[in-house]
PDB file of N, CA and C in Angstrom:
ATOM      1  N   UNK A   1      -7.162   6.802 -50.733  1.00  0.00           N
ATOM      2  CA  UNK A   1      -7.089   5.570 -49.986  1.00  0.00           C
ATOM      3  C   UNK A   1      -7.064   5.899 -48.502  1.00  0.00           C
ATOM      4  N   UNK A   2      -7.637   5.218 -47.940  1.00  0.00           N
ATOM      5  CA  UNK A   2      -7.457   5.024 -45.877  1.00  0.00           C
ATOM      6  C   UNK A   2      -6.782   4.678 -45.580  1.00  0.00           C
ATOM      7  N   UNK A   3      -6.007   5.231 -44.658  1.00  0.00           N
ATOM      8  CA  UNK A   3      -4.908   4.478 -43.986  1.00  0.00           C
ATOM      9  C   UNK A   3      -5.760   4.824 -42.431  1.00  0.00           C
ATOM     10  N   UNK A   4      -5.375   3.682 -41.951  1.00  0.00           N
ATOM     11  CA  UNK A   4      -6.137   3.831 -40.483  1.00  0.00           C
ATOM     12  C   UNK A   4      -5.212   4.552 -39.409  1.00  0.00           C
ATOM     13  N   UNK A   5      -5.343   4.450 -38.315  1.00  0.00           N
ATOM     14  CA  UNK A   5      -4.882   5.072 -37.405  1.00  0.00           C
ATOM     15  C   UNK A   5      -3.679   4.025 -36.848  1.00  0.00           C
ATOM     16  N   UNK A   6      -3.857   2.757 -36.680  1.00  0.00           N
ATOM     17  CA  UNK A   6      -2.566   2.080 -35.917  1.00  0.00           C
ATOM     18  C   UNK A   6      -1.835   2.061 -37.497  1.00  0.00           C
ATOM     19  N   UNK A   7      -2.200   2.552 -38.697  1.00  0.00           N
ATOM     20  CA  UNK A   7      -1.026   2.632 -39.749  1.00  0.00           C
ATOM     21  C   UNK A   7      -0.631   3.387 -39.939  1.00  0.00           C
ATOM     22  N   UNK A   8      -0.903   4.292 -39.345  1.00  0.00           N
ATOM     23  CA  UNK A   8      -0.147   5.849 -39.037  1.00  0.00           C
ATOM     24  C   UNK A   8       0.596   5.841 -37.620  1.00  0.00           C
ATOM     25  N   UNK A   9       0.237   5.169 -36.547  1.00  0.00           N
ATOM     26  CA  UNK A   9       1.263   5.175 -35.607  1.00  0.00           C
ATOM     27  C   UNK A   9       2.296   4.419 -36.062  1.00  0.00           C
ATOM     28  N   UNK A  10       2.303   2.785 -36.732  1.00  0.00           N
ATOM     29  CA  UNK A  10       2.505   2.236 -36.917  1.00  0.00           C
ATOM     30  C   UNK A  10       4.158   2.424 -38.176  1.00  0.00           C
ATOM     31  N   UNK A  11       3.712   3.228 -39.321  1.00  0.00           N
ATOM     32  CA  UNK A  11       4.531   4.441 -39.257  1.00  0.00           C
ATOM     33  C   UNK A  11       5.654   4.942 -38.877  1.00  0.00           C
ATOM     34  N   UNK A  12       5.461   5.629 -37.850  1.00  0.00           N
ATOM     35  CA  UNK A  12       5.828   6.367 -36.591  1.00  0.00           C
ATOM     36  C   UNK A  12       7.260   5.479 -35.990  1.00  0.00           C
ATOM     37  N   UNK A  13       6.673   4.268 -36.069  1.00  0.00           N
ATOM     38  CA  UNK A  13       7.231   3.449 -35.423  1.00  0.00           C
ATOM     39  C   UNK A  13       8.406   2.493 -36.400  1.00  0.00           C
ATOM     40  N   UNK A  14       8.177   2.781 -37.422  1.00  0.00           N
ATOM     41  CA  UNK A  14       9.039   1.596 -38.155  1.00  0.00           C
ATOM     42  C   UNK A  14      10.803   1.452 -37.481  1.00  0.00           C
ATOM     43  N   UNK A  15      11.036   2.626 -37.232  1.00  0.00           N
ATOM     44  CA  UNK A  15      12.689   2.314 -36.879  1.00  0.00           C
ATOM     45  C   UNK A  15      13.012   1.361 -35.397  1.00  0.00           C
ATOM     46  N   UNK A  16      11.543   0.872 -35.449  1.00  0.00           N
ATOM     47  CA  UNK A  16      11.434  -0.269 -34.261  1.00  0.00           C
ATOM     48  C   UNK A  16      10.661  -1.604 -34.433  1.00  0.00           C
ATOM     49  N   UNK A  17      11.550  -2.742 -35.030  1.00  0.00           N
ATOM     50  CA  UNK A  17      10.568  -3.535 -35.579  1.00  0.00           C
ATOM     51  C   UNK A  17       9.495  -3.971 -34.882  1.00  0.00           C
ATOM     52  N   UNK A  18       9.919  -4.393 -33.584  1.00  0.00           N
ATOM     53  CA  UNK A  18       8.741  -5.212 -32.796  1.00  0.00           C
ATOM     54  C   UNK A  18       7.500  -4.369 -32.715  1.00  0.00           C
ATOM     55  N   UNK A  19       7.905  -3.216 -32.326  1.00  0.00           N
ATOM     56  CA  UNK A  19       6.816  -2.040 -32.219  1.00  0.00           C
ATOM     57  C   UNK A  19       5.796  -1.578 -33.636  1.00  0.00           C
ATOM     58  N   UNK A  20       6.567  -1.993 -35.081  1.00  0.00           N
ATOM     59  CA  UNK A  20       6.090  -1.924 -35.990  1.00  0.00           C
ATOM     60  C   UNK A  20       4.855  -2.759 -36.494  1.00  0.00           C
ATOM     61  N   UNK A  21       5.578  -3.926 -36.078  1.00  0.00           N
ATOM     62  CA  UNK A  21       4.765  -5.158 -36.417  1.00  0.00           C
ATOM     63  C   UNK A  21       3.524  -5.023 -35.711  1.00  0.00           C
ATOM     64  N   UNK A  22       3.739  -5.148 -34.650  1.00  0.00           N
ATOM     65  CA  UNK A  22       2.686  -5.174 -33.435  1.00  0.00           C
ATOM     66  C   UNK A  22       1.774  -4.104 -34.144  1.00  0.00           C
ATOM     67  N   UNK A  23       1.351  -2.639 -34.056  1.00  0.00           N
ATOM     68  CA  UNK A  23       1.004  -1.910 -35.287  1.00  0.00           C
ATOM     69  C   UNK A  23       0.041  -2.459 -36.021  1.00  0.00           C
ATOM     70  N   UNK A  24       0.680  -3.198 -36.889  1.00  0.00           N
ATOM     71  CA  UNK A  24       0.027  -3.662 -37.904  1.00  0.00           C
ATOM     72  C   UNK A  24      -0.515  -4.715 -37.796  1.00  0.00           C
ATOM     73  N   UNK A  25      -0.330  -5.239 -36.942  1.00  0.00           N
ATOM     74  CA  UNK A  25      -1.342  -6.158 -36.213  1.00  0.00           C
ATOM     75  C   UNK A  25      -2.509  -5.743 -35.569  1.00  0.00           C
ATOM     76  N   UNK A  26      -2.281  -4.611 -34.797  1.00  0.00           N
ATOM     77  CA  UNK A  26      -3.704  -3.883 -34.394  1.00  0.00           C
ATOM     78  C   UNK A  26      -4.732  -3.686 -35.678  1.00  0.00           C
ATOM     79  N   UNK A  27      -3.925  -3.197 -36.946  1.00  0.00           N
ATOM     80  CA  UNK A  27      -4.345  -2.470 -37.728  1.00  0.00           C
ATOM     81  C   UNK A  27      -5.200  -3.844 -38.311  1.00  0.00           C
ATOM     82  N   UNK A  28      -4.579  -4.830 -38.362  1.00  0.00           N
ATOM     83  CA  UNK A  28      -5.183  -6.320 -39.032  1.00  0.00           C
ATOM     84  C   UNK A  28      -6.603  -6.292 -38.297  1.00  0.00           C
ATOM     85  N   UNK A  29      -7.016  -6.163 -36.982  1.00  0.00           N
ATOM     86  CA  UNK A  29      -7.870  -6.146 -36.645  1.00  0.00           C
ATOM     87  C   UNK A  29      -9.255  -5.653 -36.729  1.00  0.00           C
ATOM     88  N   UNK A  30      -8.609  -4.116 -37.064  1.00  0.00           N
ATOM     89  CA  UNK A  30      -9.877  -3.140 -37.299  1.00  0.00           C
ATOM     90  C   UNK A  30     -10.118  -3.645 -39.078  1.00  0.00           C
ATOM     91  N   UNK A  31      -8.809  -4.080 -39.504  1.00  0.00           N
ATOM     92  CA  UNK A  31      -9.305  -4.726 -40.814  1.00  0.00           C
ATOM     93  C   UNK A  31     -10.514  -5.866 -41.146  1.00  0.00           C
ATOM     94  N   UNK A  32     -10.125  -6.610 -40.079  1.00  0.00           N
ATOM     95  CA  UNK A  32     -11.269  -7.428 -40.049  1.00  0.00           C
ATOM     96  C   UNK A  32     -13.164  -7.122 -39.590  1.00  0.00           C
ATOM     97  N   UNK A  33     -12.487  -5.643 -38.571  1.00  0.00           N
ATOM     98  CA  UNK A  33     -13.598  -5.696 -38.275  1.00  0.00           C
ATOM     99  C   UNK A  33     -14.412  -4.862 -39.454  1.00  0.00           C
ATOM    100  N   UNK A  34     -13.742  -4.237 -40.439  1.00  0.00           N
ATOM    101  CA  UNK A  34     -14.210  -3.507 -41.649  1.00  0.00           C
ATOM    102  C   UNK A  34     -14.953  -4.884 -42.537  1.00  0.00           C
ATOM    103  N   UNK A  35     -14.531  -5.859 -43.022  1.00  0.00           N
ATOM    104  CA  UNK A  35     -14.380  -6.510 -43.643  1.00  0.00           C
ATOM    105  C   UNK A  35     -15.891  -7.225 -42.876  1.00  0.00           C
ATOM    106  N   UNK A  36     -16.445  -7.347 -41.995  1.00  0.00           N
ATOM    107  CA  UNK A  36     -17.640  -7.864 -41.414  1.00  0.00           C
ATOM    108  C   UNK A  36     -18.335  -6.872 -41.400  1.00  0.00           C
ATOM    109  N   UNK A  37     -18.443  -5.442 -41.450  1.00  0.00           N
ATOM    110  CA  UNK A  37     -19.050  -4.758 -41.761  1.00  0.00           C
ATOM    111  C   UNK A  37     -20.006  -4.448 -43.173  1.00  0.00           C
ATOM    112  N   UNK A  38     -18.948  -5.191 -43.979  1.00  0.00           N
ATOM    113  CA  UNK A  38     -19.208  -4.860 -45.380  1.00  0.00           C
ATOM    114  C   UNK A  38     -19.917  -5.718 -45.568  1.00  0.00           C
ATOM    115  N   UNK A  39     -19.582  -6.797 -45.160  1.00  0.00           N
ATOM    116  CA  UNK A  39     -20.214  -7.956 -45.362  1.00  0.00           C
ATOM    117  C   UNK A  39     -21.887  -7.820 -45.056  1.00  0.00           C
ATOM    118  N   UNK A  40     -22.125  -7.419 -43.661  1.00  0.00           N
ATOM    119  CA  UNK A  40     -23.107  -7.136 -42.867  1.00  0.00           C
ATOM    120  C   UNK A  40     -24.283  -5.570 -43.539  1.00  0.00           C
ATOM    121  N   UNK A  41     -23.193  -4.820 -44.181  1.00  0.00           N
ATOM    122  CA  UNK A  41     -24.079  -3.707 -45.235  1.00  0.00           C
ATOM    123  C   UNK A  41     -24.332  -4.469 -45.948  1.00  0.00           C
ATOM    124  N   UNK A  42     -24.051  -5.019 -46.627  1.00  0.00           N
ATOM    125  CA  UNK A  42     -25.074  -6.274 -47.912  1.00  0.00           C
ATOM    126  C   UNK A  42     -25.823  -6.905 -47.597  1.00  0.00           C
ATOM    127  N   UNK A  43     -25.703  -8.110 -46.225  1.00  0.00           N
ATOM    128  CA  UNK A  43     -26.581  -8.627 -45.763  1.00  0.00           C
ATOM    129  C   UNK A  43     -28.239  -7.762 -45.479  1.00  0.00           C
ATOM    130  N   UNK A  44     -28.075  -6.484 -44.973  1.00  0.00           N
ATOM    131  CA  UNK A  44     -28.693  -5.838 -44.372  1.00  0.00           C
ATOM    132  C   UNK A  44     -29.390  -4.749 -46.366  1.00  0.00           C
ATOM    133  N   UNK A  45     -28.960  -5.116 -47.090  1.00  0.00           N
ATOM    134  CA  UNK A  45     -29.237  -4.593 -48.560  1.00  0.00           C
ATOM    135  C   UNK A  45     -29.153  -3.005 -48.204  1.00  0.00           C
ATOM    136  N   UNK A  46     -27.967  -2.432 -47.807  1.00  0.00           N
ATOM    137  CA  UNK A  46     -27.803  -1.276 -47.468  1.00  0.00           C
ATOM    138  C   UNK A  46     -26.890  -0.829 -48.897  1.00  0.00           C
ATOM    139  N   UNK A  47     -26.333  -1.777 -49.568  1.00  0.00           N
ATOM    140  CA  UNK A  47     -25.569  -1.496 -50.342  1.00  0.00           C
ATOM    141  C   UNK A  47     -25.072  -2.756 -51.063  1.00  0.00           C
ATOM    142  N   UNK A  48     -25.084  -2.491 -52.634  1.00  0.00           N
ATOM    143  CA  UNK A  48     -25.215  -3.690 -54.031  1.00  0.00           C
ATOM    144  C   UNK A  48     -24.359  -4.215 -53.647  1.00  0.00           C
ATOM    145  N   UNK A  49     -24.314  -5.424 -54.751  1.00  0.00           N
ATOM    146  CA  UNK A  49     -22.960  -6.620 -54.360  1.00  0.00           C
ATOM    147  C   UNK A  49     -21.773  -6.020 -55.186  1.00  0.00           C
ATOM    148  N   UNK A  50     -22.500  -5.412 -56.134  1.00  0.00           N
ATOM    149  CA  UNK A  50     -21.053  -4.502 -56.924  1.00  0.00           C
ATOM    150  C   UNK A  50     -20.229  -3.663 -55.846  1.00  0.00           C
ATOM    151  N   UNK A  51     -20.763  -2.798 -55.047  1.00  0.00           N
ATOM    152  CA  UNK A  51     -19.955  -2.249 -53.979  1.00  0.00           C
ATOM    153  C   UNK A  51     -19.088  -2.933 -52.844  1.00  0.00           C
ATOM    154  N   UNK A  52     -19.954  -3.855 -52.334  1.00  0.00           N
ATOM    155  CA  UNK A  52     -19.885  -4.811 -51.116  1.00  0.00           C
ATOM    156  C   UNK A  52     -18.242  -5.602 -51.984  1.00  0.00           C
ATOM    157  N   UNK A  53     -18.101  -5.855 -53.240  1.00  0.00           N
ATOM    158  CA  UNK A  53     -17.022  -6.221 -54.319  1.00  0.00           C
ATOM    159  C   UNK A  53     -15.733  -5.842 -53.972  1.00  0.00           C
ATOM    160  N   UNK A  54     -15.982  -4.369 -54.386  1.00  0.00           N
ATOM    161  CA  UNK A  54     -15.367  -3.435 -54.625  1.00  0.00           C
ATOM    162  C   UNK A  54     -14.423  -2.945 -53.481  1.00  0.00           C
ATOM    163  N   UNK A  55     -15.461  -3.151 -52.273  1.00  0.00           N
ATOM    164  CA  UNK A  55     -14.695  -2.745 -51.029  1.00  0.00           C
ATOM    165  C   UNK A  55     -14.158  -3.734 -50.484  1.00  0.00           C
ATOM    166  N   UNK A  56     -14.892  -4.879 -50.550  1.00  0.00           N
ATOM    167  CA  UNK A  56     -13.693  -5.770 -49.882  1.00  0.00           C
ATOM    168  C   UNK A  56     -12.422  -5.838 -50.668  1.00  0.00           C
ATOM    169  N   UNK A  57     -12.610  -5.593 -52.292  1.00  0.00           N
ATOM    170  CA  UNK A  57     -10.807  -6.036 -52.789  1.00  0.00           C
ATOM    171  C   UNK A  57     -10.211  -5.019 -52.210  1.00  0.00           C
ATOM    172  N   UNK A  58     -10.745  -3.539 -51.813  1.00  0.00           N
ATOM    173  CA  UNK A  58      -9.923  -3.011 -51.381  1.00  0.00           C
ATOM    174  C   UNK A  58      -9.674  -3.196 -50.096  1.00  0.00           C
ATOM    175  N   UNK A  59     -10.109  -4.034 -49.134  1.00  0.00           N
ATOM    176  CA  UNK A  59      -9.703  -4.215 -47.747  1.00  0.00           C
ATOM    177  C   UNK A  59      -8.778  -5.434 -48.042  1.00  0.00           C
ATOM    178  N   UNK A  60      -8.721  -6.067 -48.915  1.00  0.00           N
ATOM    179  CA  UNK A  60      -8.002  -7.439 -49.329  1.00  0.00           C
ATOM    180  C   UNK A  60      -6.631  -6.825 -49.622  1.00  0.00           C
ATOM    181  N   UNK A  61      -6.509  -5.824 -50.598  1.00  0.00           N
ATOM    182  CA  UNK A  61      -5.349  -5.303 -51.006  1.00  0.00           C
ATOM    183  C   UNK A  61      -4.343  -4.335 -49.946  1.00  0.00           C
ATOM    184  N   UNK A  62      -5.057  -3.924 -49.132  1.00  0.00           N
ATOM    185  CA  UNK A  62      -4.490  -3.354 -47.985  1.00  0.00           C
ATOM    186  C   UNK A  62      -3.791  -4.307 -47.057  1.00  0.00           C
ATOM    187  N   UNK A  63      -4.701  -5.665 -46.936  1.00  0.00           N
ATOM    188  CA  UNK A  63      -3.744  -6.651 -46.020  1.00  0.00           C
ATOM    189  C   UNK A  63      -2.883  -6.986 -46.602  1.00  0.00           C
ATOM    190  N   UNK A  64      -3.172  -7.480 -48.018  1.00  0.00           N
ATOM    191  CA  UNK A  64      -1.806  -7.699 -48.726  1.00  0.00           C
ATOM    192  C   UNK A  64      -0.256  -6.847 -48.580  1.00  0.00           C
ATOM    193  N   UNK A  65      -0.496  -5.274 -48.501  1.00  0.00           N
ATOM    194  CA  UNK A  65       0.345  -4.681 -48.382  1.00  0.00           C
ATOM    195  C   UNK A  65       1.066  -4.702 -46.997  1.00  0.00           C
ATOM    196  N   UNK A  66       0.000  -4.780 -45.926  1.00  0.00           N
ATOM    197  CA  UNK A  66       0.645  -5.059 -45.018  1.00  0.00           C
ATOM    198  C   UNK A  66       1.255  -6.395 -44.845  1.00  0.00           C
ATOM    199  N   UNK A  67       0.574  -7.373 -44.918  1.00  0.00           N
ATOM    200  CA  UNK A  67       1.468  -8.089 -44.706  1.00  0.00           C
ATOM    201  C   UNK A  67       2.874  -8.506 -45.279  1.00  0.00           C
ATOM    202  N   UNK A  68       2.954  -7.898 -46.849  1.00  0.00           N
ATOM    203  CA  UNK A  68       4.750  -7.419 -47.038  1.00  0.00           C
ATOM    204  C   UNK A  68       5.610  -6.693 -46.714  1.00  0.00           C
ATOM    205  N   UNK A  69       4.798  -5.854 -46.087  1.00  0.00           N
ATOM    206  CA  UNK A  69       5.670  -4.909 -44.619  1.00  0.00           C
ATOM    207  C   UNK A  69       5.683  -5.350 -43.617  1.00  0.00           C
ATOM    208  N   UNK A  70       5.085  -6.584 -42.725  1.00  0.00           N
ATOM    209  CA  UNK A  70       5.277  -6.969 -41.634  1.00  0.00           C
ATOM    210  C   UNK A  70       6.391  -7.675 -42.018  1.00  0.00           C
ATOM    211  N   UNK A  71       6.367  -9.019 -43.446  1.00  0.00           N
ATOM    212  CA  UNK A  71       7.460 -10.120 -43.507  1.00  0.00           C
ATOM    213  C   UNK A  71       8.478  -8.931 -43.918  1.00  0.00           C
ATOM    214  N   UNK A  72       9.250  -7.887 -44.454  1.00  0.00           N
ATOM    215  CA  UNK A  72      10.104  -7.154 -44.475  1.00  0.00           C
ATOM    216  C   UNK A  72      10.780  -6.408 -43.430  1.00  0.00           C
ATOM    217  N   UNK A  73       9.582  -6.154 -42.414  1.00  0.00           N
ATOM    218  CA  UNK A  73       9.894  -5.619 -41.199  1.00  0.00           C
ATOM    219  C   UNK A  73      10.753  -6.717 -40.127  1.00  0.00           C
ATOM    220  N   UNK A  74      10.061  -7.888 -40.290  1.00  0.00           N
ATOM    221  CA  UNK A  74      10.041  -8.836 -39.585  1.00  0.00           C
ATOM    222  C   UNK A  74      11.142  -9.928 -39.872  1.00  0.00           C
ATOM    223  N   UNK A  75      11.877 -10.003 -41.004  1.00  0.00           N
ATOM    224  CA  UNK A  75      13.276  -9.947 -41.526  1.00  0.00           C
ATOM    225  C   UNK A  75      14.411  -9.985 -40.478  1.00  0.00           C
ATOM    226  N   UNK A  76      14.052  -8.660 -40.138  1.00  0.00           N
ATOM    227  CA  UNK A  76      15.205  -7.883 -39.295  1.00  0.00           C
ATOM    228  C   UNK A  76      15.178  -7.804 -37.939  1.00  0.00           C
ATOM    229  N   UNK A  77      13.784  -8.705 -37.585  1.00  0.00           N
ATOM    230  CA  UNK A  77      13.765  -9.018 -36.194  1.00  0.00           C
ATOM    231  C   UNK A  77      15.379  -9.757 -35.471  1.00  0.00           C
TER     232      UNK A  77
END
């Protein structure tokens, strides 16, 4: 699995909520911008709809996770 880079600083950072969150908010971003990518490899028939599938549940399931670490993090604000 990928973990990106602001989820590895992000990480880094947990024993600081605001700083955590924020993090994973960056990280939401490059999520999205994955998530138009994929989209845009299909459009472009670079790659089947079975894949184009496949990868978004896994960009779906990653926000999911984050975002139960932001509302857990974010708790304790």
């Amino acid at each position: 699995m990928y973990i990106s880079q602001a989820e590895t600083e992000a990480w880094q950072k947990r024993r600081y909520p605001a700083n955590f969150i924020s993090k994973l908010t960056d990280s939401d971003g490059e999520q999205a911008e994955t998530q138009h990518w994929i989209g845009t490899s299909l459009a472009c028939e670079y790659i089947s709809r079975a894949e184009h599938d496949g990868l978004l549940e896994k960009c779906l399931s990653r926000c999911e996770q984050k975002e139960t670490a932001v509302s857990a993090k974010g708790d304790s604000l």
